[in-house]
C-alpha atoms as a PDB file:
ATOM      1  CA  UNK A   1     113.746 -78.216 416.779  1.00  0.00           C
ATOM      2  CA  UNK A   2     114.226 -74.417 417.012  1.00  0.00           C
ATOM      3  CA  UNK A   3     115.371 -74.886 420.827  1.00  0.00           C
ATOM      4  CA  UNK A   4     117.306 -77.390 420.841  1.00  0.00           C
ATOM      5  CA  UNK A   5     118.721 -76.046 417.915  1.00  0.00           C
ATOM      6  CA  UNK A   6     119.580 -72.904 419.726  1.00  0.00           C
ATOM      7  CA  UNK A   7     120.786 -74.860 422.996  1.00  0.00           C
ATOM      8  CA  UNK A   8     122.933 -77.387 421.524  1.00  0.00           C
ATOM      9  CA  UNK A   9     123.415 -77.037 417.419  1.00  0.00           C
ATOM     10  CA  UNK A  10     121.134 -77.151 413.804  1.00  0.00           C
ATOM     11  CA  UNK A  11     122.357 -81.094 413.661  1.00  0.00           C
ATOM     12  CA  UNK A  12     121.083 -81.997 417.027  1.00  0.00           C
ATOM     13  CA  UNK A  13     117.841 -79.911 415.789  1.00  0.00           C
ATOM     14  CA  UNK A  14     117.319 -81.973 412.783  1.00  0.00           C
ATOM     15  CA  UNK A  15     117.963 -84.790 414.412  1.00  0.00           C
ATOM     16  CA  UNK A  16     114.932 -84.117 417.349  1.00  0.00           C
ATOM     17  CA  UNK A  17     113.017 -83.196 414.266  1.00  0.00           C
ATOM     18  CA  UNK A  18     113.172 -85.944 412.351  1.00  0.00           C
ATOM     19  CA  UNK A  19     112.870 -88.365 414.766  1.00  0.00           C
ATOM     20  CA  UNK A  20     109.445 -86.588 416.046  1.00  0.00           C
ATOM     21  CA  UNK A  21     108.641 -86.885 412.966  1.00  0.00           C
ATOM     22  CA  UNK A  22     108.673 -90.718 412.578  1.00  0.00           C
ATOM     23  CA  UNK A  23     107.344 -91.502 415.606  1.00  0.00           C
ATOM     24  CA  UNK A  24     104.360 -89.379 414.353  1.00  0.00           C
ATOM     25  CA  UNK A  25     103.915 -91.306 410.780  1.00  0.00           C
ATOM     26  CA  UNK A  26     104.321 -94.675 412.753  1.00  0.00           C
ATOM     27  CA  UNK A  27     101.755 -93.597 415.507  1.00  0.00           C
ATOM     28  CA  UNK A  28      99.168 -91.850 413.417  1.00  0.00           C
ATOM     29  CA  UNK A  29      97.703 -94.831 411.208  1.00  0.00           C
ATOM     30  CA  UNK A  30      97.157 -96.852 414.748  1.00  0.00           C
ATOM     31  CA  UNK A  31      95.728 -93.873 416.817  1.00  0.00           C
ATOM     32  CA  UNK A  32      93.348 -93.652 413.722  1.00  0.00           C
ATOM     33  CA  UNK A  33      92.025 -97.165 413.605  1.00  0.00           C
ATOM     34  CA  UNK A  34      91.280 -97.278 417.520  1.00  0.00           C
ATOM     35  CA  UNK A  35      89.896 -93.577 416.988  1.00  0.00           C
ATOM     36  CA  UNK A  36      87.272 -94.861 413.957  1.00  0.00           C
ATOM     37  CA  UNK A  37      86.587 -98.051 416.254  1.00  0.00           C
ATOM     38  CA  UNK A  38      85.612 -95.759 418.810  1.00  0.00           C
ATOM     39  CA  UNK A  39      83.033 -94.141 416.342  1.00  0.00           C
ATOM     40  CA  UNK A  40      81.699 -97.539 415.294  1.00  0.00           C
ATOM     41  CA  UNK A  41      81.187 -99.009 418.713  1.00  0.00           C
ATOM     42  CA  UNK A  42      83.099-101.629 417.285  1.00  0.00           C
ATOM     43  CA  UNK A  43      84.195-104.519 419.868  1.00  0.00           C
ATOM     44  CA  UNK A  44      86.574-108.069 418.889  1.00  0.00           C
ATOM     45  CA  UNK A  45      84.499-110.904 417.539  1.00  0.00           C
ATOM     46  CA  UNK A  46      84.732-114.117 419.419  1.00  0.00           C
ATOM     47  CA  UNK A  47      86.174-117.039 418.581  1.00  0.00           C
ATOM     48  CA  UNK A  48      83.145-118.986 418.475  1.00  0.00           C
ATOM     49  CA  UNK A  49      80.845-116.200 417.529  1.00  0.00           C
ATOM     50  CA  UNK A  50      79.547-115.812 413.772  1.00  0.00           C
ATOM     51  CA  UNK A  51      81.301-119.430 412.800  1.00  0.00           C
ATOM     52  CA  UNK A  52      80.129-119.503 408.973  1.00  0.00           C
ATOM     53  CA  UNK A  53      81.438-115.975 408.322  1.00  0.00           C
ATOM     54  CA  UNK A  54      84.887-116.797 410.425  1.00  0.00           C
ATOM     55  CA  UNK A  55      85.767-119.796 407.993  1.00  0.00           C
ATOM     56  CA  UNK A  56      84.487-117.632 405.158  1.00  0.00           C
ATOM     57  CA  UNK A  57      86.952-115.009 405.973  1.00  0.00           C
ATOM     58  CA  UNK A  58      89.665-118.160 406.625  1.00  0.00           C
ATOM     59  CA  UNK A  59      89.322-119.236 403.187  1.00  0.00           C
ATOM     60  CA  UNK A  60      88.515-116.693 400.761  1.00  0.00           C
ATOM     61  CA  UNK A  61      91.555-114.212 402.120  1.00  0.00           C
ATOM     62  CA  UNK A  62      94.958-116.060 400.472  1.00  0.00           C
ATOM     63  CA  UNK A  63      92.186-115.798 397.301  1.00  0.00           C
ATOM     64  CA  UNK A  64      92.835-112.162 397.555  1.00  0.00           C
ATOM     65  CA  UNK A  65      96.343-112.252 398.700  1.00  0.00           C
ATOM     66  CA  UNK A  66      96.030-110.682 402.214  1.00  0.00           C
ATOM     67  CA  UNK A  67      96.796-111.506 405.624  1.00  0.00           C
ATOM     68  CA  UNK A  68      93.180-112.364 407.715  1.00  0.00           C
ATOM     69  CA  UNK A  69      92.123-108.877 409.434  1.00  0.00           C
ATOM     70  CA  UNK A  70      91.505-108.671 412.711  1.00  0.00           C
ATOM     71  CA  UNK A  71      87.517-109.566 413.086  1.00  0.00           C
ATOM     72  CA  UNK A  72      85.384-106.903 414.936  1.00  0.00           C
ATOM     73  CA  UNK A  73      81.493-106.728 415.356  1.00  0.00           C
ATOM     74  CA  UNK A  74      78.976-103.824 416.180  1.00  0.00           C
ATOM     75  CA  UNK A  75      76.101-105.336 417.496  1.00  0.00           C
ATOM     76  CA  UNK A  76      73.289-104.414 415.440  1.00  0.00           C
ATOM     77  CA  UNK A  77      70.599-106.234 413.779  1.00  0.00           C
ATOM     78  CA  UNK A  78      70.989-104.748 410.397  1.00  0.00           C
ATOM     79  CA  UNK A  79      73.654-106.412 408.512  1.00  0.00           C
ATOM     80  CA  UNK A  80      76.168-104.688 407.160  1.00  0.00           C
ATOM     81  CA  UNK A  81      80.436-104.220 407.018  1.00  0.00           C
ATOM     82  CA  UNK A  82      82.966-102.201 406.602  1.00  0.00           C
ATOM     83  CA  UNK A  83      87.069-102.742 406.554  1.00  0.00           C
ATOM     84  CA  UNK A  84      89.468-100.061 408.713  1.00  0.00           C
ATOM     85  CA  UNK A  85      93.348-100.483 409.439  1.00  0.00           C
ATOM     86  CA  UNK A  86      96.656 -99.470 409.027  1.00  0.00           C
ATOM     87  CA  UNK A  87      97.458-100.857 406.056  1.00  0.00           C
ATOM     88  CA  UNK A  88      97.289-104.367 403.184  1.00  0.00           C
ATOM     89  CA  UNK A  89      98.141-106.607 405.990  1.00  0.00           C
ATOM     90  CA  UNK A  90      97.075-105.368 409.134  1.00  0.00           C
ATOM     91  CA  UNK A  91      93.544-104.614 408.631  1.00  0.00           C
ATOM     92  CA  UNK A  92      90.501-104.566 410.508  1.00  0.00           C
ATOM     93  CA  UNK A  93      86.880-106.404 409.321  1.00  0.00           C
ATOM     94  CA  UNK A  94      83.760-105.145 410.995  1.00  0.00           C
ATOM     95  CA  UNK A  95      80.314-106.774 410.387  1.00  0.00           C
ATOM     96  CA  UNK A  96      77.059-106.316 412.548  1.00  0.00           C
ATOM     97  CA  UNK A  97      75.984-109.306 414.816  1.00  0.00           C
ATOM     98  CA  UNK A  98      73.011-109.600 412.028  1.00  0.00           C
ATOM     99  CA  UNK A  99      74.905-109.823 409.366  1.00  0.00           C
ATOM    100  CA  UNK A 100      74.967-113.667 409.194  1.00  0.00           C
ATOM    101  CA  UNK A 101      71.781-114.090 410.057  1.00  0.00           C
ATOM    102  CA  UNK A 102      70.174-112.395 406.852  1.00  0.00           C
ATOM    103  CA  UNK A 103      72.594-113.885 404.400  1.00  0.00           C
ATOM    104  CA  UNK A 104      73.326-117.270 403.149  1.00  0.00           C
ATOM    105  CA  UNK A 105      76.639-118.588 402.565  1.00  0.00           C
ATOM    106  CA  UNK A 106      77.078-117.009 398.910  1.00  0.00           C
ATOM    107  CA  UNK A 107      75.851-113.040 399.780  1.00  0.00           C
ATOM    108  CA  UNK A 108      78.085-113.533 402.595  1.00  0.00           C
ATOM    109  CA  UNK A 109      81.034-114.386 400.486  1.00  0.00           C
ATOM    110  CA  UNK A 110      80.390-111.651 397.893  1.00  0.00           C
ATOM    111  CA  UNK A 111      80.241-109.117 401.226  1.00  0.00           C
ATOM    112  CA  UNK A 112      83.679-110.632 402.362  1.00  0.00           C
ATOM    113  CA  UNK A 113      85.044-110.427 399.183  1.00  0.00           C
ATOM    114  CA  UNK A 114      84.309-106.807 398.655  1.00  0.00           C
ATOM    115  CA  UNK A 115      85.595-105.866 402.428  1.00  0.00           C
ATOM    116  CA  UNK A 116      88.842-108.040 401.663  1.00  0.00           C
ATOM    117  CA  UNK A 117      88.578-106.175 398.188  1.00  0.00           C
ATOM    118  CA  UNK A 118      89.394-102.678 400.146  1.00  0.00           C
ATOM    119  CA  UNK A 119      91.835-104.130 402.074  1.00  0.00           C
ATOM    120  CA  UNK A 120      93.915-105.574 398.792  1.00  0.00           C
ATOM    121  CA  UNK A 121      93.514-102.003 396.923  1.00  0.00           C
ATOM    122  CA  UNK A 122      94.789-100.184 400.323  1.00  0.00           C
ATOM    123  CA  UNK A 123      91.936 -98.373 400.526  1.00  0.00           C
ATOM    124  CA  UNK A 124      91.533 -99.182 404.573  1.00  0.00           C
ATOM    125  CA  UNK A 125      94.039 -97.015 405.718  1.00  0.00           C
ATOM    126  CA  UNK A 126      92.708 -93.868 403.992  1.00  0.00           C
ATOM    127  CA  UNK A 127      89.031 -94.958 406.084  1.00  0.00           C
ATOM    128  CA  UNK A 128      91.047 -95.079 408.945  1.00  0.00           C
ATOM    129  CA  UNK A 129      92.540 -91.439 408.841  1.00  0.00           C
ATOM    130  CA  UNK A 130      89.088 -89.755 406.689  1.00  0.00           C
ATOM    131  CA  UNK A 131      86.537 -91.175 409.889  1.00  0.00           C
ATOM    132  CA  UNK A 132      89.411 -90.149 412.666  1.00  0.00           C
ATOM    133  CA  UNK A 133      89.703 -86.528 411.492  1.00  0.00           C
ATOM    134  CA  UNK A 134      86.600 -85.873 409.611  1.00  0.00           C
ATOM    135  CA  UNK A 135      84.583 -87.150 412.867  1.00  0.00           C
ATOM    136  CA  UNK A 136      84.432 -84.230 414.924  1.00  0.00           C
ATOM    137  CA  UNK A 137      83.362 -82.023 411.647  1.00  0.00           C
ATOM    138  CA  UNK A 138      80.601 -84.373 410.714  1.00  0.00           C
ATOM    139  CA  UNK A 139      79.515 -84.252 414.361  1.00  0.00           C
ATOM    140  CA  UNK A 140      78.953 -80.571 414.337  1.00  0.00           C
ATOM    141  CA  UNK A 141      78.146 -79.431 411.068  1.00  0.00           C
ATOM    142  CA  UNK A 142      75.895 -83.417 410.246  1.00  0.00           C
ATOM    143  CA  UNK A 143      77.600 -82.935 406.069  1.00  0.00           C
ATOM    144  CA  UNK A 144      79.005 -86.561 405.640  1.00  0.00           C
ATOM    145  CA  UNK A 145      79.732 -85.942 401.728  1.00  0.00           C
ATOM    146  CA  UNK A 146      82.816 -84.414 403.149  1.00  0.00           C
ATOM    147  CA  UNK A 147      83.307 -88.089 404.054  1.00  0.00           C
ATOM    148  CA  UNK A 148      82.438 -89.083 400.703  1.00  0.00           C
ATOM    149  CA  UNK A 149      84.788 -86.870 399.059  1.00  0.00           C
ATOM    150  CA  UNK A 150      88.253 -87.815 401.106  1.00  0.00           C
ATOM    151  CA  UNK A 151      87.421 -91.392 400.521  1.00  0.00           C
ATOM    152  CA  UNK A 152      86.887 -90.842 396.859  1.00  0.00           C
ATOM    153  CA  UNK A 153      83.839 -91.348 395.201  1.00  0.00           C
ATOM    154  CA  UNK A 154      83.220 -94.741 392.864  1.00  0.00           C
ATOM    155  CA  UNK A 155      85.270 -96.623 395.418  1.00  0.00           C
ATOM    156  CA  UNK A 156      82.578 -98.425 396.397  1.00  0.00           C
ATOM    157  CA  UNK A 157      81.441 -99.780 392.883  1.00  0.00           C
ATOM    158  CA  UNK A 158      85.521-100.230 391.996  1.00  0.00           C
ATOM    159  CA  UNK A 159      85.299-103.193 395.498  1.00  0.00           C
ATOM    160  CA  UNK A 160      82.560-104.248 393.942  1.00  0.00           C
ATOM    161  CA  UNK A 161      84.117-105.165 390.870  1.00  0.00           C
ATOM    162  CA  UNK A 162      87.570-106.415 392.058  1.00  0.00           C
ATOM    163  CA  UNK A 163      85.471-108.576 394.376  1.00  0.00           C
ATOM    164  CA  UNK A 164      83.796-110.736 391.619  1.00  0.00           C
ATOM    165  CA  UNK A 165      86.782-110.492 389.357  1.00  0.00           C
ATOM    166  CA  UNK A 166      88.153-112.603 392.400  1.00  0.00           C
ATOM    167  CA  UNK A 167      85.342-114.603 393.048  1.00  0.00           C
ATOM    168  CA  UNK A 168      83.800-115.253 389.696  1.00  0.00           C
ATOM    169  CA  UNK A 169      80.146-115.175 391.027  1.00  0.00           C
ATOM    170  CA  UNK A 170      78.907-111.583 390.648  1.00  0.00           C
ATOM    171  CA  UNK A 171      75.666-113.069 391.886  1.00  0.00           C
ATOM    172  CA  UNK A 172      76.058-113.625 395.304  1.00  0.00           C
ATOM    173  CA  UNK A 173      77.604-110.277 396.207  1.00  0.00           C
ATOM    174  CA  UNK A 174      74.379-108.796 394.053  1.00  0.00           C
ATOM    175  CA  UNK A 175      71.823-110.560 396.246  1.00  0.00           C
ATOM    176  CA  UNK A 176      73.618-109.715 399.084  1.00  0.00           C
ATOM    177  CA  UNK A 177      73.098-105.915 398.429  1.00  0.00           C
ATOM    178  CA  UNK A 178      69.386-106.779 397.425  1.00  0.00           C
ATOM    179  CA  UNK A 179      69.034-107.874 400.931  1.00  0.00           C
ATOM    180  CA  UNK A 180      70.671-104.860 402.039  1.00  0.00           C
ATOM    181  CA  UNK A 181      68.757-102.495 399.983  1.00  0.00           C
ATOM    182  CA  UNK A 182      65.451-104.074 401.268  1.00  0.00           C
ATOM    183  CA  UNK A 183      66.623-103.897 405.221  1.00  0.00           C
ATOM    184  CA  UNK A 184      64.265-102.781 407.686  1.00  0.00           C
ATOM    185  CA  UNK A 185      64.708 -99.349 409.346  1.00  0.00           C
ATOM    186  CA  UNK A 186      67.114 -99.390 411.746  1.00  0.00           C
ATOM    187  CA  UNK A 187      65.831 -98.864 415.368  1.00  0.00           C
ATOM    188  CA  UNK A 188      66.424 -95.926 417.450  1.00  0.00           C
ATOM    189  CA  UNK A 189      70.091 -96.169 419.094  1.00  0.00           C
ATOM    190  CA  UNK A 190      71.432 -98.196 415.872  1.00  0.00           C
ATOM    191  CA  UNK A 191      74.996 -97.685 414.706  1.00  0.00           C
ATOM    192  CA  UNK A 192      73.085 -96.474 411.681  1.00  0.00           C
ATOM    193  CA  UNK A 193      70.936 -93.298 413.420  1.00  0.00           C
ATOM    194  CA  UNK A 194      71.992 -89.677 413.748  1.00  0.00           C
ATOM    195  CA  UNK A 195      75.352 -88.025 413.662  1.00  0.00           C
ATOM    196  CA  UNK A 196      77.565 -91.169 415.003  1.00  0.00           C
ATOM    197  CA  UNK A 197      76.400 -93.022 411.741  1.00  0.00           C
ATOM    198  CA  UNK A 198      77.093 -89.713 409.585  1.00  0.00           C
ATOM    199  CA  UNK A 199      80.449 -89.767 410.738  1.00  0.00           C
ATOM    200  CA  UNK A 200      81.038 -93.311 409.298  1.00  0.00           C
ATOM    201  CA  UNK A 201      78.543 -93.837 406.966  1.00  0.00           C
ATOM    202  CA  UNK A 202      80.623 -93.596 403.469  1.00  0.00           C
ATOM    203  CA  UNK A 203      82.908 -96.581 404.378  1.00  0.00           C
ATOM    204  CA  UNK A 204      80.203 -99.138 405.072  1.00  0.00           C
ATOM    205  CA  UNK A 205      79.152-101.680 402.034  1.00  0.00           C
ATOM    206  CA  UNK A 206      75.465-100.587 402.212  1.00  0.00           C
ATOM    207  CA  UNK A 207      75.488 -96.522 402.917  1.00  0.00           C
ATOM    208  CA  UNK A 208      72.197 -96.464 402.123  1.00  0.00           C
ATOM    209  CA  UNK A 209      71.043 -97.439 405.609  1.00  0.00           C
ATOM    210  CA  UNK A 210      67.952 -95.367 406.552  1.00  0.00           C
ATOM    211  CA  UNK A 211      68.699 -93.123 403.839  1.00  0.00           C
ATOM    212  CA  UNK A 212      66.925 -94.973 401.014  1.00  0.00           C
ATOM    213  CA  UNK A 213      64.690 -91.767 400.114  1.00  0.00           C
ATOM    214  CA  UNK A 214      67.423 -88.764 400.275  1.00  0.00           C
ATOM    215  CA  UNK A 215      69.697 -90.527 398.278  1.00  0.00           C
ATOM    216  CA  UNK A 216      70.931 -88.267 395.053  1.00  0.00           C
ATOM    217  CA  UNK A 217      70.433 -90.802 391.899  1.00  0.00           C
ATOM    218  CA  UNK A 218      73.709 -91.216 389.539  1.00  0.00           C
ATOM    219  CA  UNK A 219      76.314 -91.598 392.616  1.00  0.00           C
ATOM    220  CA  UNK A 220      78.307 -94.771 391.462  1.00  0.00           C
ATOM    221  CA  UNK A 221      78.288 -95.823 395.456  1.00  0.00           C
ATOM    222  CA  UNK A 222      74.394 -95.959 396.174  1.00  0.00           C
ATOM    223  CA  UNK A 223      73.634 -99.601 397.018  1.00  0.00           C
ATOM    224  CA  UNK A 224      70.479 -99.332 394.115  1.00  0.00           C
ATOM    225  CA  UNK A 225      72.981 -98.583 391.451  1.00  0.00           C
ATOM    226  CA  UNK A 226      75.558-101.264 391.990  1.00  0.00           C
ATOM    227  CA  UNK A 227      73.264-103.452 392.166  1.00  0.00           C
ATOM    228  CA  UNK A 228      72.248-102.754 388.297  1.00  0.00           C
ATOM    229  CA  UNK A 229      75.595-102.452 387.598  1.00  0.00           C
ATOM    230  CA  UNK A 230      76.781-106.571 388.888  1.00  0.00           C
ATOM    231  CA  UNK A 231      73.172-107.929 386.960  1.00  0.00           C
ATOM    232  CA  UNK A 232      74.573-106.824 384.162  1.00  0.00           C
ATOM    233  CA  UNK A 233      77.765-108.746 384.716  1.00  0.00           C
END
């Protein structure tokens, strides 16, 4: 701005500026997305792969009034999922190859329902942009409750609860965790291991993975206390 500015006038300045500047907003929440991706290990889910949770995701998304996200899997036997994207209708859904192996049709519903849940409250983008510039802090210092805090704590348990408001079965998405919370430990090179699942670990429906005995009681996002919190619904 300041040169051209200088070269040609203040208007043309501006202009430069604020043109830089849009191309930055409209850029960032994409770069973001592929960036967290990257961190997940995240690749597309084929057409014919994971059939029962594809038509789950078919019907239950006009129940929640968004467009169906793009479908991504990290292959991992643990299930588990997490949403990413840019925004309500151009999100991203990311399950583990093991996720419908675990689950029967009704867990599985209450888990799509609480990652189409973070899509309909906008919370993906803000996952996006938290894992894409938090990652290379996490990496070096291994703190992921500064992941925790830009994502907001109690967003986990506030999914939860828009997720059976839509569904009207709070006990399929409380099994589902059950399973969760009773999951083996994952094996070394996991998704869900070291620093790479530190970096990511707060926007995942179970964050509890191999963490069961640090966990610090009272957070509303531990897997153990929204579970008490849908049998009581």
């Amino acid at each position: 701005w300041a040169v051209l500015a200088l070269a040609l006038s203040p208007i043309v300045g501006a202009i430069a500026f604020a043109a830089v500047l849009l191309l930055l907003f409209l850029a960032i929440p994409r770069l973001a997305t592929r960036v967290a991706l990257r961190v997940l290990g995240a690749r597309p889910l084929d057409e014919d792969e994971l059939p029962r949770f594809q038509n789950l995701v078919d019907g239950l998304c006009p129940t929640f009034g968004v467009r169906r996200p793009r479908l991504m899997a990290v292959d991992d036997d643990l299930p588990n999922a997490c949403s990413l994207g840019q925004g309500l209708h151009h999100g991203v859904l990311v399950v583990t190859t093991g996720l419908e192996a675990v689950l029967d049709l009704t867990q599985m519903e209450g888990v799509i329902g609480h990652e189409l849940s973070h899509l309909k409250r906008d919370d993906t983008l803000v996952s996006s942009l938290a894992v894409a510039v938090l990652a290379p802090v996490i990496w070096l210092s291994g703190k992921d409750n500064l992941l925790h805090r830009a994502l907001g704590r109690g967003r986990e348990l506030r999914a939860d609860q828009v997720a059976v408001a839509a569904i009207r079965y709070p006990p399929g998405l409380c099994d589902a965790l059950r399973v969760f919370d009773g999951g083996a430990t994952p094996r070394p090179g996991s998704v869900f291991v070291g620093k790479r699942w530190s970096m990511s670990r707060w926007i995942w429906i179970d964050p509890g993975v191999g963490r069961r005995g640090a966990e610090t009681m009272g957070d509303l996002d531990l897997t153990s206390v929204r579970i008490d919190a849908l049998a009581e619904l």
